[in-house]
PDB file of N, CA and C in Angstrom:
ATOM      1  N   UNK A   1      -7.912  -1.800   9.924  1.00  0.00           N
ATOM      2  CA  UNK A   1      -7.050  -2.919   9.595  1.00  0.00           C
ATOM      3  C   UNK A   1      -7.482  -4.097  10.466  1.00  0.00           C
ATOM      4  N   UNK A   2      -7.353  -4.964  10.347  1.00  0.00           N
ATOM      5  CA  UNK A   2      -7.831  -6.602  10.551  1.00  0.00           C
ATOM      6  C   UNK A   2      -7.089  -6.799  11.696  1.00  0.00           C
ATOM      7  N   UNK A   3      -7.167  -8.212  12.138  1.00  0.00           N
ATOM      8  CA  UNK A   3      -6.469  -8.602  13.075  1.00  0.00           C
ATOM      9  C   UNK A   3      -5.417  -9.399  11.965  1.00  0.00           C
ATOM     10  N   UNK A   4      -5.748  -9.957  11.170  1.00  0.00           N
ATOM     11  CA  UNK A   4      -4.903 -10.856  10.464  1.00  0.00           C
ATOM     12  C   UNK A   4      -3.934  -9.871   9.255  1.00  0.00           C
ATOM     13  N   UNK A   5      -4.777  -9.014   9.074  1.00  0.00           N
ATOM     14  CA  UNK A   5      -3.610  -7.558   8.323  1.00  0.00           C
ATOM     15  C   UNK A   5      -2.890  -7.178   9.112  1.00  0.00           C
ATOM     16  N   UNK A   6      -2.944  -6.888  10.205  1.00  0.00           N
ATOM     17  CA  UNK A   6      -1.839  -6.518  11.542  1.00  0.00           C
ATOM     18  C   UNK A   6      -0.912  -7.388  11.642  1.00  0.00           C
ATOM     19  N   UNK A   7      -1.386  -8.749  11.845  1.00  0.00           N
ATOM     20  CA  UNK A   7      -0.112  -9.600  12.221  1.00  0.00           C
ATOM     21  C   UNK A   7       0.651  -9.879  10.717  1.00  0.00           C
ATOM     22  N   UNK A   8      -0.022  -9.802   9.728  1.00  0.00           N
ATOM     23  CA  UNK A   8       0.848  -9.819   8.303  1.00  0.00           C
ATOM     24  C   UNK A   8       1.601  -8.576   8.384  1.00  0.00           C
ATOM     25  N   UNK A   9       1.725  -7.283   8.569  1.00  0.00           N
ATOM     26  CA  UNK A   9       2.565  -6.444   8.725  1.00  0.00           C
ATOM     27  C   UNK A   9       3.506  -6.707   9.660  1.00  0.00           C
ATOM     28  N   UNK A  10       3.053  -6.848  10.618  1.00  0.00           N
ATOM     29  CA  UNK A  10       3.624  -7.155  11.776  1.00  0.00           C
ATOM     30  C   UNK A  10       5.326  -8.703  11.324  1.00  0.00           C
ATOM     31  N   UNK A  11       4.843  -9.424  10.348  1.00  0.00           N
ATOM     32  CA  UNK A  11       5.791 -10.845  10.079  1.00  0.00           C
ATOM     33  C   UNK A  11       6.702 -10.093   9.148  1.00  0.00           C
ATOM     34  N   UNK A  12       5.887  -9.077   8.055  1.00  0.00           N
ATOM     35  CA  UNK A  12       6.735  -8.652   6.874  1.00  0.00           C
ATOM     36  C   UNK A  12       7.240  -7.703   7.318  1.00  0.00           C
ATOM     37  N   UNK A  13       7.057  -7.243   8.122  1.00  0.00           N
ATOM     38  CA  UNK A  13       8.138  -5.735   8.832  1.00  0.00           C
ATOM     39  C   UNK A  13       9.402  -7.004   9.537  1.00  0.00           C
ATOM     40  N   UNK A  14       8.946  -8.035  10.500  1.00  0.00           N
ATOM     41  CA  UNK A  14       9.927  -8.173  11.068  1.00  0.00           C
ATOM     42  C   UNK A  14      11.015  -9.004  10.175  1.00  0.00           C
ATOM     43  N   UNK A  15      10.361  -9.613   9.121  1.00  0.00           N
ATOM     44  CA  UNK A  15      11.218 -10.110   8.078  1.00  0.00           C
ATOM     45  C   UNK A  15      12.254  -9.164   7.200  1.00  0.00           C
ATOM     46  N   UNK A  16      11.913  -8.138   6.881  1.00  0.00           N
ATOM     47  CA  UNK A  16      12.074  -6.725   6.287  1.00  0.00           C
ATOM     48  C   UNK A  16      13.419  -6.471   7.583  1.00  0.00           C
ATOM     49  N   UNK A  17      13.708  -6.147   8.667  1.00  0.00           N
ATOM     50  CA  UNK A  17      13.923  -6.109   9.282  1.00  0.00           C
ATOM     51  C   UNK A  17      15.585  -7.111   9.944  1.00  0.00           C
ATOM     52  N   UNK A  18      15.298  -8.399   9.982  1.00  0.00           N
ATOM     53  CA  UNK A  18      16.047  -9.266   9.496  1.00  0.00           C
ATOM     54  C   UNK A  18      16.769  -9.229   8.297  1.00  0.00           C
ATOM     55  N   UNK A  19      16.235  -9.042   7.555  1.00  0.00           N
ATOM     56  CA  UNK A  19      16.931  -8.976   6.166  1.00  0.00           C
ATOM     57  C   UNK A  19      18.110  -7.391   5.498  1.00  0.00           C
ATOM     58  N   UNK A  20      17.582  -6.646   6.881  1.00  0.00           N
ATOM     59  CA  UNK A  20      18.057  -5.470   6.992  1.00  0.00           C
ATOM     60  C   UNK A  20      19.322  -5.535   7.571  1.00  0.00           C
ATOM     61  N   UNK A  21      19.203  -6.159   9.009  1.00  0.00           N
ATOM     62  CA  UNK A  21      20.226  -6.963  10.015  1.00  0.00           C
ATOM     63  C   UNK A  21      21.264  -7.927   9.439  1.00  0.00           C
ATOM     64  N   UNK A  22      20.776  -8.513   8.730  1.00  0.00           N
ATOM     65  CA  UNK A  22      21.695  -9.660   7.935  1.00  0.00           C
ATOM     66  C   UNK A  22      22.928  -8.638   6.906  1.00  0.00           C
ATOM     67  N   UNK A  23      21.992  -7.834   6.082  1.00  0.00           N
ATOM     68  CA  UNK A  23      22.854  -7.350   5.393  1.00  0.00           C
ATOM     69  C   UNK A  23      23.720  -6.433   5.798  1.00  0.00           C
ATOM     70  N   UNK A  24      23.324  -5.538   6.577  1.00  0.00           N
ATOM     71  CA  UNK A  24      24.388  -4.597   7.545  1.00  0.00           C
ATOM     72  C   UNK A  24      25.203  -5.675   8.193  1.00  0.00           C
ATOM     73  N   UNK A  25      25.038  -6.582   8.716  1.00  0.00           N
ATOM     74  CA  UNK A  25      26.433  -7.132   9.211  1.00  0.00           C
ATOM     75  C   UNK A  25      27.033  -7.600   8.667  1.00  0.00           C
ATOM     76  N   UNK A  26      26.557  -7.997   7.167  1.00  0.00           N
ATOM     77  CA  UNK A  26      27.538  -8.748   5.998  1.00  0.00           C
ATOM     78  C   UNK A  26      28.118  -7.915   5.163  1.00  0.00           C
ATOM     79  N   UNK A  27      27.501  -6.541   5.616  1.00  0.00           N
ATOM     80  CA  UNK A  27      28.770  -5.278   4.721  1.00  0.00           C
ATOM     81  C   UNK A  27      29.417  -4.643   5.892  1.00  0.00           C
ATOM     82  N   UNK A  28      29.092  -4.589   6.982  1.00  0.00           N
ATOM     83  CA  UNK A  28      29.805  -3.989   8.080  1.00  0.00           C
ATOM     84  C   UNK A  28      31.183  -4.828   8.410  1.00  0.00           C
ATOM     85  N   UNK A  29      31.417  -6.602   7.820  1.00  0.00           N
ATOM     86  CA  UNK A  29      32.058  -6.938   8.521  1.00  0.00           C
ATOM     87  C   UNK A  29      33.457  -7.220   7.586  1.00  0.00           C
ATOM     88  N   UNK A  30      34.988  -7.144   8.522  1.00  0.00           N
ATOM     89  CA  UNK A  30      36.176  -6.963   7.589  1.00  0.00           C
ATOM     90  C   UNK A  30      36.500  -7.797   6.489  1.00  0.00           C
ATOM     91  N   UNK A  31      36.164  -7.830   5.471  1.00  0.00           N
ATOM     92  CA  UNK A  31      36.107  -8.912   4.276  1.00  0.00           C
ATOM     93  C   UNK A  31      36.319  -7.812   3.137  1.00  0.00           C
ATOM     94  N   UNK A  32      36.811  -8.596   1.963  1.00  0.00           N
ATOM     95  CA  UNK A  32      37.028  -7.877   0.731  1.00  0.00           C
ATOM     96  C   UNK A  32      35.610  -7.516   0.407  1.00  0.00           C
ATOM     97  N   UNK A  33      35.774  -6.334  -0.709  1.00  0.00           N
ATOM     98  CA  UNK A  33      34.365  -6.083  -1.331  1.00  0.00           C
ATOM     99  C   UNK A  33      34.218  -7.379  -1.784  1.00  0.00           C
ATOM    100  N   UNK A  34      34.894  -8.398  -2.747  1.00  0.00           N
ATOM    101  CA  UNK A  34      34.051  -9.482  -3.525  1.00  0.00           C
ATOM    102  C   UNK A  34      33.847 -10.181  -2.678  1.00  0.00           C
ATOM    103  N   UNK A  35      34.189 -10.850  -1.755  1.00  0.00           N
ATOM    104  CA  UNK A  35      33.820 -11.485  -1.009  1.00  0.00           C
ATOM    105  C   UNK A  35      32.763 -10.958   0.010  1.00  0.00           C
ATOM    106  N   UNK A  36      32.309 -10.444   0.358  1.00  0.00           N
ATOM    107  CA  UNK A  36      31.086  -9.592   0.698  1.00  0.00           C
ATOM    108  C   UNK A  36      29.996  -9.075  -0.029  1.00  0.00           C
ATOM    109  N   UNK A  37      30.229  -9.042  -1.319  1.00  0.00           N
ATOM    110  CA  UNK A  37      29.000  -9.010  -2.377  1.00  0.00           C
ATOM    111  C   UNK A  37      28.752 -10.461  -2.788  1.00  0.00           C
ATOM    112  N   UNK A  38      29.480 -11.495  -2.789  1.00  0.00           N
ATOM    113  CA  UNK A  38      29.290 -12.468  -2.420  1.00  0.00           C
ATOM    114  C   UNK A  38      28.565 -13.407  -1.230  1.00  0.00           C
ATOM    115  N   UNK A  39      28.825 -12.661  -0.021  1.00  0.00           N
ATOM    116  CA  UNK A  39      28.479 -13.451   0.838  1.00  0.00           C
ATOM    117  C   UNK A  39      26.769 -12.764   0.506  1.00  0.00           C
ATOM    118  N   UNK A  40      26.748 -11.205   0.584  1.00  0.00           N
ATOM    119  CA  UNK A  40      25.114 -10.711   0.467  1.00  0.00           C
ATOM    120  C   UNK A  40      24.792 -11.337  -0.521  1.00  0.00           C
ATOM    121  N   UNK A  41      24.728 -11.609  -1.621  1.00  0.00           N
ATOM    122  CA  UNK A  41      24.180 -12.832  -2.657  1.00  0.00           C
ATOM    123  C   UNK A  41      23.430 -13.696  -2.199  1.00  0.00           C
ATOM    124  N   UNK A  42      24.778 -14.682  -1.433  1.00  0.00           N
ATOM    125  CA  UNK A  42      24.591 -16.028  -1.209  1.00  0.00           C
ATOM    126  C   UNK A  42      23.005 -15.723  -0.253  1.00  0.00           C
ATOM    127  N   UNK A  43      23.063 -14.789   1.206  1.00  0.00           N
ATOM    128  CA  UNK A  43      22.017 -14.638   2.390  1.00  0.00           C
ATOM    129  C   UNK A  43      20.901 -14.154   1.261  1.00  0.00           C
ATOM    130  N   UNK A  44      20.712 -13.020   1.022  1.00  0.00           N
ATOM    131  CA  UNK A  44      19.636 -12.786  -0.528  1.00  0.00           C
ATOM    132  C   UNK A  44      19.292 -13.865  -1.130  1.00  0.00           C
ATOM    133  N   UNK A  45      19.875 -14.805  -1.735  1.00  0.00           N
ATOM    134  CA  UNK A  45      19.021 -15.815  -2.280  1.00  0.00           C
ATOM    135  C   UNK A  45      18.690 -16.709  -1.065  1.00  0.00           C
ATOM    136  N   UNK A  46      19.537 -17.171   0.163  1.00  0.00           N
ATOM    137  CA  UNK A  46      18.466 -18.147   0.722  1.00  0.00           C
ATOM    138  C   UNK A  46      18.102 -17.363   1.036  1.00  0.00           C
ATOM    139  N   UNK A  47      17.803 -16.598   1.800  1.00  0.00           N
ATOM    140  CA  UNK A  47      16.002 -15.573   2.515  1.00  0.00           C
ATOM    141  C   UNK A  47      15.213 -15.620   0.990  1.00  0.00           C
ATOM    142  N   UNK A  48      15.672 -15.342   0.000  1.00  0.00           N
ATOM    143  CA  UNK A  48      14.534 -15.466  -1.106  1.00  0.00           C
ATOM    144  C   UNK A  48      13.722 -16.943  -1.016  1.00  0.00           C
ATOM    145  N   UNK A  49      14.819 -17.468  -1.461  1.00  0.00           N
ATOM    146  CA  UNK A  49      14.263 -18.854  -1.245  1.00  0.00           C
ATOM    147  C   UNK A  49      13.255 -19.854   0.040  1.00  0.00           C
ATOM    148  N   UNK A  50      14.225 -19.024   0.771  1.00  0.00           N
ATOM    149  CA  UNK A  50      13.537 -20.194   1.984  1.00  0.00           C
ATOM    150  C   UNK A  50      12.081 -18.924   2.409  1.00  0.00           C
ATOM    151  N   UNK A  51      11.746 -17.833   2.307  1.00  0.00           N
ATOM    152  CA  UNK A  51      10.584 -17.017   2.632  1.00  0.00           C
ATOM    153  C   UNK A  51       9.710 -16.728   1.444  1.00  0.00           C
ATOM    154  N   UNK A  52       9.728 -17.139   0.171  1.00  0.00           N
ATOM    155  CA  UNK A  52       9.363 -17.277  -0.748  1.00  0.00           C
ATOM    156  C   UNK A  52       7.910 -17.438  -0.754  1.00  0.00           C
ATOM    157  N   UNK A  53       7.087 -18.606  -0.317  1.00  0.00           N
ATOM    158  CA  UNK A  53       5.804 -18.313  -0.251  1.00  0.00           C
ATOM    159  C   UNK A  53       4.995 -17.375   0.981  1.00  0.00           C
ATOM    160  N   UNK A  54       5.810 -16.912   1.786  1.00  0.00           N
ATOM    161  CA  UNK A  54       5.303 -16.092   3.013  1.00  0.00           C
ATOM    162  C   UNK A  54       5.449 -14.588   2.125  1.00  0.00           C
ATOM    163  N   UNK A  55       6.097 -14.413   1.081  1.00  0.00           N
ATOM    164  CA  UNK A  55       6.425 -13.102   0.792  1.00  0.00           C
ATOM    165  C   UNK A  55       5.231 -13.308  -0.082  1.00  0.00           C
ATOM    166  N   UNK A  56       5.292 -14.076  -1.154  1.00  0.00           N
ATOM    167  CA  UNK A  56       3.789 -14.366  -2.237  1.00  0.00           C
ATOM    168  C   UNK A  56       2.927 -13.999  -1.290  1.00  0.00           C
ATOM    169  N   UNK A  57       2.434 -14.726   0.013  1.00  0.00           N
ATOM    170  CA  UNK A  57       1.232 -14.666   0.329  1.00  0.00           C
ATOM    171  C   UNK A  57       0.911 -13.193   0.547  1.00  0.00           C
ATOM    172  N   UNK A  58       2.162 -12.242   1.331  1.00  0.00           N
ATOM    173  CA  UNK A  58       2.161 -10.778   1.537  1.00  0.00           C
ATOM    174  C   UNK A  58       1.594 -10.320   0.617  1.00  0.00           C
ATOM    175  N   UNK A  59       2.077 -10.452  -0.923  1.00  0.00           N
ATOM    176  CA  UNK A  59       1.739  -9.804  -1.715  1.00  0.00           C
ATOM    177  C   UNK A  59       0.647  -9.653  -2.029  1.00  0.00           C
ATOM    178  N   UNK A  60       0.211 -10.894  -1.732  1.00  0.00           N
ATOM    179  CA  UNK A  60      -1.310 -11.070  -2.578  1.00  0.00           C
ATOM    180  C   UNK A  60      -2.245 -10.364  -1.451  1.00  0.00           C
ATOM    181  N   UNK A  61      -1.934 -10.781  -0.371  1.00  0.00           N
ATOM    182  CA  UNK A  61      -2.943  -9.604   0.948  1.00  0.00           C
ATOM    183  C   UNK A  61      -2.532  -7.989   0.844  1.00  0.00           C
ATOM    184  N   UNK A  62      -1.407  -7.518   0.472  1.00  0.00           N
ATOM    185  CA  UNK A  62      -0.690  -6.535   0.416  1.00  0.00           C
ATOM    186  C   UNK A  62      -1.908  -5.968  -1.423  1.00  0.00           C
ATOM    187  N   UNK A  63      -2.118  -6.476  -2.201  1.00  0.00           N
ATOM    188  CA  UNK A  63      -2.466  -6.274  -3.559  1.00  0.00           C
ATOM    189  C   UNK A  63      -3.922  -6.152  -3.194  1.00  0.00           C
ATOM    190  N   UNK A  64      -4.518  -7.168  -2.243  1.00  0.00           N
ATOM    191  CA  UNK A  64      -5.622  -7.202  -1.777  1.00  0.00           C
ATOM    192  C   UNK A  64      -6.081  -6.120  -1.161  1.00  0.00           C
ATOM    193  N   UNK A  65      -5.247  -5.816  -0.184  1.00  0.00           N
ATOM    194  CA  UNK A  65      -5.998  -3.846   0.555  1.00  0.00           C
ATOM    195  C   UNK A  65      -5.889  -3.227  -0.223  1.00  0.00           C
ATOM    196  N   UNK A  66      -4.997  -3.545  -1.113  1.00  0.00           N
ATOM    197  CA  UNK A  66      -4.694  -1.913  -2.430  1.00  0.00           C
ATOM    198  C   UNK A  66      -6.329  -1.561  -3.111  1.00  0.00           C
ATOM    199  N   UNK A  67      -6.358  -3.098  -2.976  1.00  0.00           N
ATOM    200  CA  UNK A  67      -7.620  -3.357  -4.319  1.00  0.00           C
ATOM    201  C   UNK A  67      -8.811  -2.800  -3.606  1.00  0.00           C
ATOM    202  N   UNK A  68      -8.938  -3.155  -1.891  1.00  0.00           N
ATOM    203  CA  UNK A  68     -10.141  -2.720  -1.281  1.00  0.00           C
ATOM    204  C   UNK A  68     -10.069  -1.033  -1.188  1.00  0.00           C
ATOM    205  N   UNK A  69      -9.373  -1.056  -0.457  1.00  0.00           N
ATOM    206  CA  UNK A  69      -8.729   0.781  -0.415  1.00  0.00           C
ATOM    207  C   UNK A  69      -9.310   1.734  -1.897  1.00  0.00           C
ATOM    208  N   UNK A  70      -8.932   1.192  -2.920  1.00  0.00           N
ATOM    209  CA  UNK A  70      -9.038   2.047  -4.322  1.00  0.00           C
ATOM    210  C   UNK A  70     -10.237   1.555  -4.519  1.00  0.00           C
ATOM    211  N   UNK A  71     -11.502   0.852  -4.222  1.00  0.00           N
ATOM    212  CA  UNK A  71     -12.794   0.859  -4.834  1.00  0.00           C
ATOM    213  C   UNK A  71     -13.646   1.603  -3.422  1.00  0.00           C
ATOM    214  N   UNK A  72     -12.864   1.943  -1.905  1.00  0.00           N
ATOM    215  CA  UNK A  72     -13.432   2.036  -1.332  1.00  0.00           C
ATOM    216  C   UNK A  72     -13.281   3.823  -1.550  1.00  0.00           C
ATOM    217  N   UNK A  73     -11.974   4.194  -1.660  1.00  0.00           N
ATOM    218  CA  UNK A  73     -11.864   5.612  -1.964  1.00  0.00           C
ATOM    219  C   UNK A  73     -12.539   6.421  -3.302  1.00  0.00           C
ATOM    220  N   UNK A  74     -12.951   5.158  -4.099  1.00  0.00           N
ATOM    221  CA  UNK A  74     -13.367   5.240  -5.613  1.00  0.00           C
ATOM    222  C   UNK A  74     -14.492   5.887  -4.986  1.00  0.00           C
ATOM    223  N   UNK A  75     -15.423   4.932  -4.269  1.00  0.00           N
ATOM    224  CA  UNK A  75     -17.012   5.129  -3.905  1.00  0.00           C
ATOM    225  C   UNK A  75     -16.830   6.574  -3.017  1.00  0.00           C
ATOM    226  N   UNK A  76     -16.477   6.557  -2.228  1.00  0.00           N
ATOM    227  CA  UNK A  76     -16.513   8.052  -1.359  1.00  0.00           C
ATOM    228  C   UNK A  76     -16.073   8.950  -2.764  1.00  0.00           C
ATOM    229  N   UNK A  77     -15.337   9.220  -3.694  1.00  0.00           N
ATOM    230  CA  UNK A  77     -14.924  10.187  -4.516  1.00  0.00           C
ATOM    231  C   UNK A  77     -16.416  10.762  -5.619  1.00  0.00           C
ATOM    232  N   UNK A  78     -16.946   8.923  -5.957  1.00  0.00           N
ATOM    233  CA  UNK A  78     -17.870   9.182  -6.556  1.00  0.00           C
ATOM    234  C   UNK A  78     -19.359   9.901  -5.806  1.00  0.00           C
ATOM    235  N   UNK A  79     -19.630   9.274  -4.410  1.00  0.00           N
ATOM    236  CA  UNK A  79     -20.855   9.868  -3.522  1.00  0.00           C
ATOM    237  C   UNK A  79     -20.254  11.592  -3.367  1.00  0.00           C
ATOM    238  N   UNK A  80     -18.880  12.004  -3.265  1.00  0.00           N
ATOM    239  CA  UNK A  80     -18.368  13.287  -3.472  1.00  0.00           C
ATOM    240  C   UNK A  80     -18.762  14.023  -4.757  1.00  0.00           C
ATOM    241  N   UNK A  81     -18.674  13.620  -5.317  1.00  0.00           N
ATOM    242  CA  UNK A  81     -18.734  13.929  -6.976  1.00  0.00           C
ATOM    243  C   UNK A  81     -20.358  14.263  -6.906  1.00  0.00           C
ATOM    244  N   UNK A  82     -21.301  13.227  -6.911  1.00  0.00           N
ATOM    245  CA  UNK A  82     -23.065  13.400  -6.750  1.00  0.00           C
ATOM    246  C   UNK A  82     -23.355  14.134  -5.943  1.00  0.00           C
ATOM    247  N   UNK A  83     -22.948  14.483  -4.615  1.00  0.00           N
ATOM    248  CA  UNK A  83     -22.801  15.692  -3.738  1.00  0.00           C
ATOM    249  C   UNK A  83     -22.751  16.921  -4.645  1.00  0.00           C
ATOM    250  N   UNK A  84     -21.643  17.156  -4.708  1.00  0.00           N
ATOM    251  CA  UNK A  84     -21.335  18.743  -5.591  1.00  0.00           C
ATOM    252  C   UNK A  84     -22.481  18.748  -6.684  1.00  0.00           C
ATOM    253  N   UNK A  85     -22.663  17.551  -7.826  1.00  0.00           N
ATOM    254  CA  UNK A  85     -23.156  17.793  -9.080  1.00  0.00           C
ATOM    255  C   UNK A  85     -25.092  18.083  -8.281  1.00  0.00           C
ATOM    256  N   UNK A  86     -25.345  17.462  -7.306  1.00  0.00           N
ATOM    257  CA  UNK A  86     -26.547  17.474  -6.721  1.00  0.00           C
ATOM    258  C   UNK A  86     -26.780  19.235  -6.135  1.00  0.00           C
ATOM    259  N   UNK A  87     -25.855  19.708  -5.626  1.00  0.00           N
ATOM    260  CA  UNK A  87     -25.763  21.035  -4.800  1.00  0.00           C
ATOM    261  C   UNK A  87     -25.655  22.172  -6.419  1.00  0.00           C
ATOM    262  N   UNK A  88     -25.117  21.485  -6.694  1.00  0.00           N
ATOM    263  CA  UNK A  88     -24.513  22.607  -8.389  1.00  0.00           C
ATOM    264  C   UNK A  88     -26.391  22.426  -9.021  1.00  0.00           C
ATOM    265  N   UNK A  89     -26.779  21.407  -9.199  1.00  0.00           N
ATOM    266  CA  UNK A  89     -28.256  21.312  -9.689  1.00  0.00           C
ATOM    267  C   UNK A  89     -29.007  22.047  -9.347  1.00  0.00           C
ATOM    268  N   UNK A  90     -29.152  21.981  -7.606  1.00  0.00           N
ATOM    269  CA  UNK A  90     -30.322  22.664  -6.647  1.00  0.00           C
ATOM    270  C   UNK A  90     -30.321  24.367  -7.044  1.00  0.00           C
ATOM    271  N   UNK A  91     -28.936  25.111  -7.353  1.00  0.00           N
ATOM    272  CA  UNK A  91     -28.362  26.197  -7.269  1.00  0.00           C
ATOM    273  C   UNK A  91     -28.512  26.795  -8.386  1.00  0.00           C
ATOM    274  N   UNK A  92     -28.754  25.853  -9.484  1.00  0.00           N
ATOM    275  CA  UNK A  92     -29.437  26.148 -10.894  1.00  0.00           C
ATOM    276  C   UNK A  92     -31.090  26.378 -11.015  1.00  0.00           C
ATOM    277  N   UNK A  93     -31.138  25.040 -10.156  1.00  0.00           N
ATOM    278  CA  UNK A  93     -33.091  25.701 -10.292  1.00  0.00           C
ATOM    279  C   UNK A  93     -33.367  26.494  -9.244  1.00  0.00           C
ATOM    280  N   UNK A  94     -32.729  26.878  -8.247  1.00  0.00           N
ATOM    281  CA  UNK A  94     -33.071  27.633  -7.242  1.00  0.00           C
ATOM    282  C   UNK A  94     -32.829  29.052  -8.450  1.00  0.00           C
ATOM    283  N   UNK A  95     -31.585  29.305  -8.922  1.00  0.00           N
ATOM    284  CA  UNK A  95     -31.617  30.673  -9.500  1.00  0.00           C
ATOM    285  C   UNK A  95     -32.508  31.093 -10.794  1.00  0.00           C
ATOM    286  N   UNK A  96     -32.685  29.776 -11.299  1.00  0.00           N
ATOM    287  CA  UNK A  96     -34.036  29.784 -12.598  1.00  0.00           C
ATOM    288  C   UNK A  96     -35.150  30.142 -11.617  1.00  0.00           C
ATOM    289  N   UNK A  97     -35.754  29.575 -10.981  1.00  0.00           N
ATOM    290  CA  UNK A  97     -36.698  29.621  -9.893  1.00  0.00           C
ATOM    291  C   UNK A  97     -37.052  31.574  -9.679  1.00  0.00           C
ATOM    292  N   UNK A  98     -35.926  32.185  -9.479  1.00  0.00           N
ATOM    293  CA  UNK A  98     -35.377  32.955  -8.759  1.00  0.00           C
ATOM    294  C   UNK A  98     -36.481  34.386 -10.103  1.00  0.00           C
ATOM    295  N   UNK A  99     -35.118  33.741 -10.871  1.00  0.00           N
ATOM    296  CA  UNK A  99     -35.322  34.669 -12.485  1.00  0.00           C
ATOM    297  C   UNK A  99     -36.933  35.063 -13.119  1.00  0.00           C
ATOM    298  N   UNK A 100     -37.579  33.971 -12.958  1.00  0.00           N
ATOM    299  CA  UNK A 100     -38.735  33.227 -13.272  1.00  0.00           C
ATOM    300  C   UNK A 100     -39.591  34.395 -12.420  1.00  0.00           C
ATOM    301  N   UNK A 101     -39.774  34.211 -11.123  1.00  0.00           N
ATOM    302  CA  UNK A 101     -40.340  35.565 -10.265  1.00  0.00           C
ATOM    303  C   UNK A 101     -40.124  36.987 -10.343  1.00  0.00           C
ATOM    304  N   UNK A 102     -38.978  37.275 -10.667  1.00  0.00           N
ATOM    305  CA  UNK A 102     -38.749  38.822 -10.564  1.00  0.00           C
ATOM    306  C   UNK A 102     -39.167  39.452 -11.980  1.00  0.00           C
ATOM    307  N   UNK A 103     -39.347  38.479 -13.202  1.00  0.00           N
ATOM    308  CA  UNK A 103     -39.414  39.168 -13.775  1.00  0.00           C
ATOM    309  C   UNK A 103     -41.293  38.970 -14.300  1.00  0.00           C
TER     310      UNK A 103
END
């Protein structure tokens, strides 16, 4: 992981986090249910609003490792794959090889 993937986890955890804090104290605290699904509303949309392009940008770095990760696990699966089919080959002409002599 990066230095700049670290500190992006590092903002969206502590945002994640906050937003965790906010809402536990806005259901923890003595108020009617409507007025408390209300007030979490109201904090939910501004944190939407006001973190809005910091969360986009997450995503798109967040979509971005997905994307590196799955072509990088792709390639090791596939050099895995030519491995076996290479060893499965050798094991065929080694036993043709084999057949070929004894008889």
């Amino acid at each position: 992981m990066t230095k700049e993937d670290s500190s992006i986890s590092l903002g969206v955890g502590m945002l994640m986090g906050v937003i965790g804090g906010v809402i536990a104290a806005v259901l923890y605290a003595p108020k009617s249910g409507e007025e408390t699904r209300k007030n979490v509303e109201g904090v939910i949309t501004d944190i939407a609003q006001k973190y809005t392009p910091e969360i986009k940008q997450a995503k798109r770095q967040a979509l971005n490792s997905i994307d590196v990760m799955r072509y990088r696990l792709e390639e090791q699966y596939n050099k895995i794959n030519e491995s076996i089919k290479a060893k499965q080959l050798a094991k065929a002409k080694e036993k043709e090889s084999n057949e070929y002599d004894v008889n």
